[in-house]
Protein backbone atom coordinates (compact mmCIF):
# COMPACT_ATOMS: atom_id res chain seq x y z
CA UNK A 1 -22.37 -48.02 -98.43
CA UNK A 2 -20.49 -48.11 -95.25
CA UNK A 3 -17.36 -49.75 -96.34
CA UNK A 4 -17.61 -46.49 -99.20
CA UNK A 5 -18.35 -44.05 -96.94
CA UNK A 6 -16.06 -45.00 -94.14
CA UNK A 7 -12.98 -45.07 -97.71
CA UNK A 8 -14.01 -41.28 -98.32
CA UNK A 9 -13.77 -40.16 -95.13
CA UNK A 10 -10.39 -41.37 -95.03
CA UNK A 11 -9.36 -39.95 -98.15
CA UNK A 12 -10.86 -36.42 -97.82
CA UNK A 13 -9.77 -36.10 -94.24
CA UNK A 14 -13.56 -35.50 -92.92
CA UNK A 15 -13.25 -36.78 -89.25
CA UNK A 16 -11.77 -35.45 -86.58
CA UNK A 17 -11.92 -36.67 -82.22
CA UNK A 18 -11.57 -35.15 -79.35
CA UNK A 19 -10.10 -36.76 -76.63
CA UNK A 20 -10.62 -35.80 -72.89
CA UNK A 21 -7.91 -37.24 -70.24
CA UNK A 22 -8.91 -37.45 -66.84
CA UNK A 23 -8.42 -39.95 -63.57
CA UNK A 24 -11.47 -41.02 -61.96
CA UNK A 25 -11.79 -41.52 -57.57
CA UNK A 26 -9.63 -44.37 -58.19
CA UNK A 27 -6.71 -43.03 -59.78
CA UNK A 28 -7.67 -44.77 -62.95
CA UNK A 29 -6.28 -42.84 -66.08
CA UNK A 30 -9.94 -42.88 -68.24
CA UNK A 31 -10.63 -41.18 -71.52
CA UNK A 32 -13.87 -39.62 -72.76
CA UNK A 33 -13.56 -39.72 -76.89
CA UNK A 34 -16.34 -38.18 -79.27
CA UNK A 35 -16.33 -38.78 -83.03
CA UNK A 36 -17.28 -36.06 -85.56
CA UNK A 37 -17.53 -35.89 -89.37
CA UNK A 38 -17.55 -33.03 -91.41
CA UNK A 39 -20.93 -32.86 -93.39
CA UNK A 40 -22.94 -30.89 -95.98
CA UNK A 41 -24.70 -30.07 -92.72
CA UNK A 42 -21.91 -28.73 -91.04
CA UNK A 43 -20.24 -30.78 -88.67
CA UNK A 44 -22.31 -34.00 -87.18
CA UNK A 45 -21.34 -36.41 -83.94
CA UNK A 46 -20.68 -39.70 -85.09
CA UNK A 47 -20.38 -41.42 -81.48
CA UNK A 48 -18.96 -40.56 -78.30
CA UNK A 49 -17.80 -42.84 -75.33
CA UNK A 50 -16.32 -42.22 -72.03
CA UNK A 51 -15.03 -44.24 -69.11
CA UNK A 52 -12.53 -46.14 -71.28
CA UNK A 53 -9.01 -46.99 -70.97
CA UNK A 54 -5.85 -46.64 -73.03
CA UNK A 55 -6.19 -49.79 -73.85
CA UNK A 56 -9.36 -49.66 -75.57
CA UNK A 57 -9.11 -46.57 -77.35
CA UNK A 58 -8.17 -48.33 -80.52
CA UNK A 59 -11.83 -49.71 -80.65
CA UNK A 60 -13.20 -46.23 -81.18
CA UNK A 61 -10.20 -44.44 -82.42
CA UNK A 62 -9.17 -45.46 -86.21
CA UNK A 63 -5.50 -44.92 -86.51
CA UNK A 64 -6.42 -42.17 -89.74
CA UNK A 65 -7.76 -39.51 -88.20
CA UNK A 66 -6.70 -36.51 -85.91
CA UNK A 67 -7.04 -36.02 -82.24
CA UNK A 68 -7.06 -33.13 -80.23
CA UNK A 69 -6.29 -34.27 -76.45
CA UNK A 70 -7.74 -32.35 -73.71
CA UNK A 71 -6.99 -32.31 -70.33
CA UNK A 72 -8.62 -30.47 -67.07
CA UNK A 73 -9.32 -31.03 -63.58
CA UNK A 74 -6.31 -31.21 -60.74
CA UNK A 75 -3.35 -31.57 -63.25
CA UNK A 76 -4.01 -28.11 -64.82
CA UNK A 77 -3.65 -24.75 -62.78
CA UNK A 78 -6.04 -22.30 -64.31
CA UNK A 79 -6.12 -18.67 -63.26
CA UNK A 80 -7.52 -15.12 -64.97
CA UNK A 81 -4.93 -11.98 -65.22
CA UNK A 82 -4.63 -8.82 -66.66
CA UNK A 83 -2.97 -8.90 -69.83
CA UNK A 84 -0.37 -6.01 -69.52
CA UNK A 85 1.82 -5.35 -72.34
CA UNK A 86 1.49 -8.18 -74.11
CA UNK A 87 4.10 -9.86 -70.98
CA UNK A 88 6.07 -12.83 -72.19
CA UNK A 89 5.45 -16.22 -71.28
CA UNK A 90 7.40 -16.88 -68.64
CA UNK A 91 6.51 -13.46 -67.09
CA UNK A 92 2.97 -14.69 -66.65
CA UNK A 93 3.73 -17.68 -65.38
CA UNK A 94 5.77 -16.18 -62.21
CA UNK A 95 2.63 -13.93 -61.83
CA UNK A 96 1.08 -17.33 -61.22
CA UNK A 97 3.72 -18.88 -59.58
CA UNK A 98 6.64 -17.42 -58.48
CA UNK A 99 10.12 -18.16 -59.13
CA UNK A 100 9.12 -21.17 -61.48
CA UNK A 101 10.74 -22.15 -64.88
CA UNK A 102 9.17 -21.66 -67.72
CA UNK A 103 10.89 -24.89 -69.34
CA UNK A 104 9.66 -27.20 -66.72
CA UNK A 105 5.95 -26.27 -67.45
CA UNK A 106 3.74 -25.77 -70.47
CA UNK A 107 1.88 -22.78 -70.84
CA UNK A 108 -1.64 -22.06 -73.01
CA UNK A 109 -3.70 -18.43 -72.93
CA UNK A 110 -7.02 -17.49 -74.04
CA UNK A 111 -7.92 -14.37 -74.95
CA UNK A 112 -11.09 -12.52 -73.25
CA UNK A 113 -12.76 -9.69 -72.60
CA UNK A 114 -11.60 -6.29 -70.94
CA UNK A 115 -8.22 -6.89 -71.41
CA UNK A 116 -7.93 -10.24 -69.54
CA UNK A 117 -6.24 -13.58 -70.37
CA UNK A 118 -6.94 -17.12 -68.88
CA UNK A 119 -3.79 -18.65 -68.27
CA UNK A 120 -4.03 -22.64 -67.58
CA UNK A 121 -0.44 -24.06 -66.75
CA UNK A 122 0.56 -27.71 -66.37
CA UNK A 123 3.81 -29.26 -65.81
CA UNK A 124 5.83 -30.51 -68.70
CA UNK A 125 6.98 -33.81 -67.69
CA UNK A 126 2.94 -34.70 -67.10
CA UNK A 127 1.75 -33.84 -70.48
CA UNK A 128 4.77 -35.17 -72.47
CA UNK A 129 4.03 -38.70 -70.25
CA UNK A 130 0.63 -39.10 -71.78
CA UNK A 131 0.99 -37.99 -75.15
CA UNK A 132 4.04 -41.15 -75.10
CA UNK A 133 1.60 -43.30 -73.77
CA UNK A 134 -0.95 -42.42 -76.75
CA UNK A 135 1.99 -42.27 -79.31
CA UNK A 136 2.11 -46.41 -78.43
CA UNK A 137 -1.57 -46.77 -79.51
CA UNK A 138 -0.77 -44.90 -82.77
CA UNK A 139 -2.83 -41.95 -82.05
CA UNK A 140 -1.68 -38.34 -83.99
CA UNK A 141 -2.53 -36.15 -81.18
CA UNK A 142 -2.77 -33.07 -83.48
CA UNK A 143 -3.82 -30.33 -80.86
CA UNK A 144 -3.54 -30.59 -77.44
CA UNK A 145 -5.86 -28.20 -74.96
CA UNK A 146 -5.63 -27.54 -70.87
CA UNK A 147 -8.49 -26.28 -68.88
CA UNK A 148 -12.18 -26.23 -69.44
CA UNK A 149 -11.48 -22.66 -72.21
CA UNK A 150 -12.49 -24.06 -75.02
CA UNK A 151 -16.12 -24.90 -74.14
CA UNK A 152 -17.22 -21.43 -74.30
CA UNK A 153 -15.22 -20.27 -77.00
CA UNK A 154 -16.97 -23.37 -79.01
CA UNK A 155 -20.16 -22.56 -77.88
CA UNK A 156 -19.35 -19.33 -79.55
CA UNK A 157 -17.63 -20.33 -82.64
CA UNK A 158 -21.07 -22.39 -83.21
CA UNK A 159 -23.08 -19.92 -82.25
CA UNK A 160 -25.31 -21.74 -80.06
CA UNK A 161 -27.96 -19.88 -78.25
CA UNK A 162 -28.74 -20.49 -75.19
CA UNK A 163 -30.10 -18.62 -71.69
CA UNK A 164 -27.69 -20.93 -69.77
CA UNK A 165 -25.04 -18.57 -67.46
CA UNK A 166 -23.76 -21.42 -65.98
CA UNK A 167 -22.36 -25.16 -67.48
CA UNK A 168 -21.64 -27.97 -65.43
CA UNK A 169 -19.87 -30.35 -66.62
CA UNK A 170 -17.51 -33.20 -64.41
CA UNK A 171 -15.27 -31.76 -62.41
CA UNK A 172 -16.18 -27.50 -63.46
CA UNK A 173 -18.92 -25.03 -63.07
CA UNK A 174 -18.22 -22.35 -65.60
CA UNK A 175 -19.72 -19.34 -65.78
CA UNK A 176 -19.49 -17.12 -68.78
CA UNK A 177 -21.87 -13.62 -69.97
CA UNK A 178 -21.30 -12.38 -73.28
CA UNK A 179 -19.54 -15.35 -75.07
CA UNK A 180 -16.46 -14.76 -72.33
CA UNK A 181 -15.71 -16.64 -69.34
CA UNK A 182 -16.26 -14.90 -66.43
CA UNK A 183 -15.29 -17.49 -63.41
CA UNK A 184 -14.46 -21.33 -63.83
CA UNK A 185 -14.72 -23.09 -60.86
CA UNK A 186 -13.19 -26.92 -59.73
CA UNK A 187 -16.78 -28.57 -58.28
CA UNK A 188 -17.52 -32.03 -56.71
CA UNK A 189 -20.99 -31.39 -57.29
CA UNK A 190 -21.82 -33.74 -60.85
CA UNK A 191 -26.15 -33.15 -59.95
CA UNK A 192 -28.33 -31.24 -62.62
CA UNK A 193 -25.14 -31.62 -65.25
CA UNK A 194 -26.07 -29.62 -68.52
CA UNK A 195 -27.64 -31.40 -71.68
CA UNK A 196 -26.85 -29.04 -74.60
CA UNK A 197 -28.41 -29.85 -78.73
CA UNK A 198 -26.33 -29.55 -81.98
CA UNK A 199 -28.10 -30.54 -85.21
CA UNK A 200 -31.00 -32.27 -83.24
CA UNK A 201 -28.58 -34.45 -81.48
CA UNK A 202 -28.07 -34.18 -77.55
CA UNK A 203 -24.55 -33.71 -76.04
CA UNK A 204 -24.46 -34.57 -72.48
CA UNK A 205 -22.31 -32.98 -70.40
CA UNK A 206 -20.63 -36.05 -69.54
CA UNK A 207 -19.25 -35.65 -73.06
CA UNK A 208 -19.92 -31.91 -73.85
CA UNK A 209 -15.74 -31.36 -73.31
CA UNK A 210 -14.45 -33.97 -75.78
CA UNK A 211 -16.78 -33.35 -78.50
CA UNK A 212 -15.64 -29.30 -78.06
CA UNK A 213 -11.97 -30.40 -78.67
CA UNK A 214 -13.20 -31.19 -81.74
CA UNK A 215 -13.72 -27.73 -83.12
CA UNK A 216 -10.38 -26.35 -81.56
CA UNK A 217 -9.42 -25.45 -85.41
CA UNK A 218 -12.66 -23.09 -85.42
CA UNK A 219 -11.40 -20.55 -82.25
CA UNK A 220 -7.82 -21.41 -82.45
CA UNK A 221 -6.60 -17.84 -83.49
CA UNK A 222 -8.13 -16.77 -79.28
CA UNK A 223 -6.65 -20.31 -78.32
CA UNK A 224 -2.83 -19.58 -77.63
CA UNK A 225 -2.12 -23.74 -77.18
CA UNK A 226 1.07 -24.35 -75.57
CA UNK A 227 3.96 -25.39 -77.99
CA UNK A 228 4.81 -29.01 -77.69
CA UNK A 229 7.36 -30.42 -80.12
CA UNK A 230 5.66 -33.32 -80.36
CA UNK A 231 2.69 -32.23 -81.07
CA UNK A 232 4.01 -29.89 -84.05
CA UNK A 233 5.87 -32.64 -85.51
CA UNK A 234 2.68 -35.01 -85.66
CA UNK A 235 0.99 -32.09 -86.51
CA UNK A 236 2.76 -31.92 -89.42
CA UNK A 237 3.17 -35.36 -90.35
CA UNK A 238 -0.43 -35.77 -90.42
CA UNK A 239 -1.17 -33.16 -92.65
CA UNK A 240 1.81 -34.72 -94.81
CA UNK A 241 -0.11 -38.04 -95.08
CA UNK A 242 -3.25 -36.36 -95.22
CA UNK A 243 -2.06 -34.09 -98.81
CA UNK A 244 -1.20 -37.63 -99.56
CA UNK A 245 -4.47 -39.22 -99.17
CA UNK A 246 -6.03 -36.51 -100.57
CA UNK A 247 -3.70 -36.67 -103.71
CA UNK A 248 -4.30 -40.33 -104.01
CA UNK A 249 -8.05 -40.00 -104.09
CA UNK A 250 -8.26 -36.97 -106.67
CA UNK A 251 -5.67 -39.07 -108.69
CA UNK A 252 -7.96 -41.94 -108.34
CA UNK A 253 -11.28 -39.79 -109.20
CA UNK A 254 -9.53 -38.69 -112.36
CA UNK A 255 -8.96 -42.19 -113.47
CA UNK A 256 -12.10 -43.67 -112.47
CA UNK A 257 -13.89 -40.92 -114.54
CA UNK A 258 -11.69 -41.48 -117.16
CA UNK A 259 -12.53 -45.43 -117.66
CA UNK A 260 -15.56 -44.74 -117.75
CA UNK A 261 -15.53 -41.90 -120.32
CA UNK A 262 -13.85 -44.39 -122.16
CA UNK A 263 -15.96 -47.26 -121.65
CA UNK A 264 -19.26 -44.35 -122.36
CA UNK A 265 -17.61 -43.28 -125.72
CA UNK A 266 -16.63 -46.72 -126.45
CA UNK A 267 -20.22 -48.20 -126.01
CA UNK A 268 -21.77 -45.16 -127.72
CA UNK A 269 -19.41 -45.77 -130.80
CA UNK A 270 -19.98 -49.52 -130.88
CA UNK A 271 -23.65 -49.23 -130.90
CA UNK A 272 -23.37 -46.88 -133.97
CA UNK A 273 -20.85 -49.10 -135.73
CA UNK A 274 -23.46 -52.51 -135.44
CA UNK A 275 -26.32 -49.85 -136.59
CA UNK A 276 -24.92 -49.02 -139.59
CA UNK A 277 -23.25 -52.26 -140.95
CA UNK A 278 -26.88 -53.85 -139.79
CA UNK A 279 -28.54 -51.21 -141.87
CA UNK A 280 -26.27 -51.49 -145.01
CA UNK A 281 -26.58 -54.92 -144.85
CA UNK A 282 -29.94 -55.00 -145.18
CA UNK A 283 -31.02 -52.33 -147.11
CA UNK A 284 -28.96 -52.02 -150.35
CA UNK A 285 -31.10 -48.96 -151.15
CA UNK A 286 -29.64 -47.45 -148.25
CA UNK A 287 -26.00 -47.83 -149.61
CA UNK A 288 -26.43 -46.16 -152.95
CA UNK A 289 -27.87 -43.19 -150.92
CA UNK A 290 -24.89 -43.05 -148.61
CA UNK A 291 -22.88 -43.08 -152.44
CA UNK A 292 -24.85 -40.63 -154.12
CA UNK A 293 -24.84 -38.22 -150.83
CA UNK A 294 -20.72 -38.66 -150.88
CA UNK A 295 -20.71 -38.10 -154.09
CA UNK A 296 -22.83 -34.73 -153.90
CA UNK A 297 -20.55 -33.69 -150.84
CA UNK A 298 -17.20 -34.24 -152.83
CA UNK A 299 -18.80 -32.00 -155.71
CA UNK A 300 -19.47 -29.49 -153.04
CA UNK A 301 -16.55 -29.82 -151.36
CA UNK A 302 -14.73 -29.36 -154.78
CA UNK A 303 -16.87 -26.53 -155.11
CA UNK A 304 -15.47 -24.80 -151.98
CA UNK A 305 -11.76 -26.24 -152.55
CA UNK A 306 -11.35 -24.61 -155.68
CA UNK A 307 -12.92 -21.09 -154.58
CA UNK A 308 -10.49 -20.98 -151.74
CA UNK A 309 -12.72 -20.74 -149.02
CA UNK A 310 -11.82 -23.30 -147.56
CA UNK A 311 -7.99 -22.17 -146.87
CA UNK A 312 -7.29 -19.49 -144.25
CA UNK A 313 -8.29 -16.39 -145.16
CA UNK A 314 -7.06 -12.43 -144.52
CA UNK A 315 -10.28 -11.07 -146.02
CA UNK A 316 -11.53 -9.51 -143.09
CA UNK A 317 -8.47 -7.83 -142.28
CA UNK A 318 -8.44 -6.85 -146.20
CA UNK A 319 -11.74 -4.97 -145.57
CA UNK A 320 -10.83 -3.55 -141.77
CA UNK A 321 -7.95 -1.75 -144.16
CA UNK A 322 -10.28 -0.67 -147.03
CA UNK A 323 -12.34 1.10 -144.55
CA UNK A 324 -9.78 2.65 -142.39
CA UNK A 325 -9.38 5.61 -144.68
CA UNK A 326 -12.46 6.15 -146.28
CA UNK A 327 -13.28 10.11 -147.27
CA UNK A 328 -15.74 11.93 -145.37
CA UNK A 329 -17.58 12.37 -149.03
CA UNK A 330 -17.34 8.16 -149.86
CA UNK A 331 -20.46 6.10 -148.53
CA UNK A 332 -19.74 1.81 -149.68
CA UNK A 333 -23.06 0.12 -149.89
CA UNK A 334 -21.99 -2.97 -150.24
CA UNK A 335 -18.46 -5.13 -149.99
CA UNK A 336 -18.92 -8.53 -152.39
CA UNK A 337 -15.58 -10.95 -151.15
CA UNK A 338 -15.06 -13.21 -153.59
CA UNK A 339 -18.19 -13.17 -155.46
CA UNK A 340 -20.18 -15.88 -156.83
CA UNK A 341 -20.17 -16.48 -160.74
CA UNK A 342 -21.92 -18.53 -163.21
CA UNK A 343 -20.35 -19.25 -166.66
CA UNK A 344 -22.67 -19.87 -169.06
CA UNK A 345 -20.55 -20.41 -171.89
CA UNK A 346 -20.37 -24.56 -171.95
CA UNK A 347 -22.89 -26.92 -172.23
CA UNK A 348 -23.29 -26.73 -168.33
CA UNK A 349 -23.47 -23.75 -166.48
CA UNK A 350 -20.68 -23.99 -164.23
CA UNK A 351 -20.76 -22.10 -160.69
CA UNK A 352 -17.55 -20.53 -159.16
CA UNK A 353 -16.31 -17.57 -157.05
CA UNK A 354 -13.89 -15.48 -158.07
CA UNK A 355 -11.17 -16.29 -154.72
CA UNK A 356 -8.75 -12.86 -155.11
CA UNK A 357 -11.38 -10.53 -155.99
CA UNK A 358 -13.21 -7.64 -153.71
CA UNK A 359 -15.46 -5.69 -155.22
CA UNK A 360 -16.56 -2.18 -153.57
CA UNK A 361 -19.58 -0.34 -154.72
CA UNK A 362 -20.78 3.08 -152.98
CA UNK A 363 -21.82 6.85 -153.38
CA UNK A 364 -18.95 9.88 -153.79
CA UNK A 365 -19.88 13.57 -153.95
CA UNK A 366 -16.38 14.51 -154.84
CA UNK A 367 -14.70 12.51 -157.27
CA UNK A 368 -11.15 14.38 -156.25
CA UNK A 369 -11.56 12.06 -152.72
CA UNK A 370 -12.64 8.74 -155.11
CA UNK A 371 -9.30 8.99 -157.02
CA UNK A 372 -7.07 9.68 -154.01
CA UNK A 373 -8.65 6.54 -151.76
CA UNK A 374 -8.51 4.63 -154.62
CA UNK A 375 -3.82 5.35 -154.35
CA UNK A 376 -4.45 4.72 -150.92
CA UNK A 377 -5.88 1.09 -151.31
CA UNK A 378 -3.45 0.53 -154.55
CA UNK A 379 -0.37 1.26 -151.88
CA UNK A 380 -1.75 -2.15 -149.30
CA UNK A 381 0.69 -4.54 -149.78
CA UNK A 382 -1.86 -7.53 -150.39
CA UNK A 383 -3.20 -5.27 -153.34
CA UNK A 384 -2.58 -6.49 -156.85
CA UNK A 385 -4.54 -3.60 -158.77
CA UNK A 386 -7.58 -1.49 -158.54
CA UNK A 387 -9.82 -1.06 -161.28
CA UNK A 388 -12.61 1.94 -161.29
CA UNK A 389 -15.70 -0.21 -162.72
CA UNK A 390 -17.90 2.87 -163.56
CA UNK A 391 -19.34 6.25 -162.00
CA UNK A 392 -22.05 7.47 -163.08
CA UNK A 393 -24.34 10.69 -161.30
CA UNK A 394 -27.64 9.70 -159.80
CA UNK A 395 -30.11 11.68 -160.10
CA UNK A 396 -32.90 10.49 -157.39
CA UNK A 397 -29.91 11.37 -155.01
CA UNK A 398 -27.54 13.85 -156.09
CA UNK A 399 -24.44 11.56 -156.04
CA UNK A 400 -21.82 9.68 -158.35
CA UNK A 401 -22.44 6.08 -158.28
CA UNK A 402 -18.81 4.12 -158.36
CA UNK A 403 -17.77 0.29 -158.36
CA UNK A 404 -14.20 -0.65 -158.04
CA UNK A 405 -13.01 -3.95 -158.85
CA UNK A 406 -10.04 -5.10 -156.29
CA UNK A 407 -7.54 -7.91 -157.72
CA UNK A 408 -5.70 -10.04 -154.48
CA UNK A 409 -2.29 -11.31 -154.67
């Protein structure tokens, strides 16, 4: 079930990682990586590790899947401003720092309350370094994210309740009322870290960062990520391979099913094929039935061949016309198509319908109105003749009884 499971999540596209960059006391370049998988349950952690190098990241990484890359602490200059006029990009970052160039630094904003914006900045030539050292390890960094932002906004996108004000995790203490971030603040201090639950599983806060890269797709429209041409182009080619995957397996869905239609139908008619040749086989009796039946049917069928009803007929559009001009003083009580017939002058009374015949009966309290519908029907171009059967008065109701007799081309 594993080796299945682990096939459709690579097909569908179900898993996604983030990845958290950061340099430990030693000036070690370490990784924190957590694992999720979209479920029927939302989405669910599938592992999470941290402390591990470049090196190993291909243990815990499959080469399939997309990874947002996160990155905080002393490589990422995070401050809050007013957001005034909607200022271009390189106008915030001299509000920041002065007199700097907007092409040697990479810029992301997050949108908050009251009209502010949290601007985290980082320097071009740092985060282009790693993402070529990941590149080497095959990893599609999809999304990349600066600062500690994204925690909160996750928190929100997930709608997680909690009475916490404050989250510490390594390296941050953030504080944030009303789903915004009101102060985030570089601390040494890594006692009394928060422990958070999702779906009954705990999320340390050792690891609380990388598994919130992991919903970056859910708050990305208050997420301004900086634009990295790297990261668009692998962006892009993953969801290229991905529509491919995807394509393969629906292709491959269609043509399982189809076998085993096949092989279903196939079975099913087999089965009926040894019934019957067993049962002819050994029950003669059973075969003169099956002759006798066909023989009824084709007399039947004859039946129906010769009356015509078995070729496409117009009739009901012949009777939607008949009725479309009826008088006011005409009621029909009855419409026979075709009616049935039994000739009783051979030795064998012989059944039939009469295939171009219609015939109308109903009341008329002016005859006037009888003879003028009557021209009316005679001028339909399906209309061989019309002949006036009898009228006659009826007394229990005051009216002229009619029949007409309608001959088909």
């Amino acid at each position: 079930m594993t080796i299945v499971s682990n096939l459709i999540d690579y097909f569908l596209n179900r898993r996604i990682a983030g990845l958290e960059y950061y340099v430990n006391d030693n000036e070690e370049e370490l990784f924190s990586v957590s694992l999720v998988k979209q479920s029927r349950n939302g989405m669910k952690l599938i592992s999470s590790f941290r402390d591990i190098t470049k090196e190993e990241l291909s243990k815990h990484l499959p080469t399939s899947i997309p990874v947002v890359l996160g990155i905080s602490g002393k490589f990422i200059l995070s401050k809050i401003v007013e957001n005034l006029n909607n200022e271009a990009d390189d106008v915030l970052l001299n509000r920041v720092i002065p007199n700097a160039l907007l092409k040697d630094f990479y810029l992301q904003k997050t949108l908050l309350s009251d009209g502010l914006i949290s601007l985290s900045i980082s320097r071009r030539d740092f985060i282009d370094s790693i993402i070529e050292k990941l590149a080497k390890f095959e990893i599609s960094i999809v999304h990349v994210v600066m600062g500690v932002d994204h925690v909160p906004l996750f928190l929100k996108a997930v709608n997680y309740s909690t009475d916490i004000s404050v989250i510490k995790i390594p390296g941050y203490s953030i504080t944030f009322m009303n789903d915004s971030v009101s102060q985030v603040l570089l601390s040494s201090d890594e006692s009394n870290l928060t422990v958070l639950s999702f779906n009954d599983k705990n999320v340390g806060a050792l690891n609380l960062f990388s598994f919130a890269l992991s919903f970056v797709n859910y708050f990305s429209h208050e997420l301004s990520q900086a634009r990295i041409r790297t990261v668009f182009e692998s962006r892009r080619d993953y969801k290229y391979s991905a529509g491919i995957r995807k394509g393969i397996a629906l292709f491959s869905l269609g043509l399982i099913t189809i076998l085993l239609i096949n092989q279903l139908v196939f079975y099913f008619q087999n089965n009926k094929s040894s019934e019957m040749k067993s049962k002819i086989i050994a029950n003669e009796n059973s075969l003169n039935e099956y002759n006798e039946v066909k023989k009824k049917y084709g007399e039947k069928e004859h039946l129906f061949t010769s009356s015509g009803l078995t070729i496409a007929s117009y009739t009901s559009i012949f009777i939607d016309q008949l009725s479309e001009k009826i008088p006011s003083s005409i009621v029909l009580s009855a419409i026979n198509v075709q009616p049935f017939k039994i000739d009783k002058t051979q030795d064998q009374d012989r059944v039939y319908f009469e295939s171009k015949k219609i015939i109308v009966e109903g009341f008329c309290s002016r005859t006037p109105e009888l003879s003028e519908w009557i021209n009316i029907i005679k001028k339909n171009s399906w209309v061989k003749d019309v002949l006036l059967n009898n009228i006659n008065n009826d007394p229990e109701i005051n009216n002229n009884r009619f029949s007409l007799d309608i001959s088909i081309k």
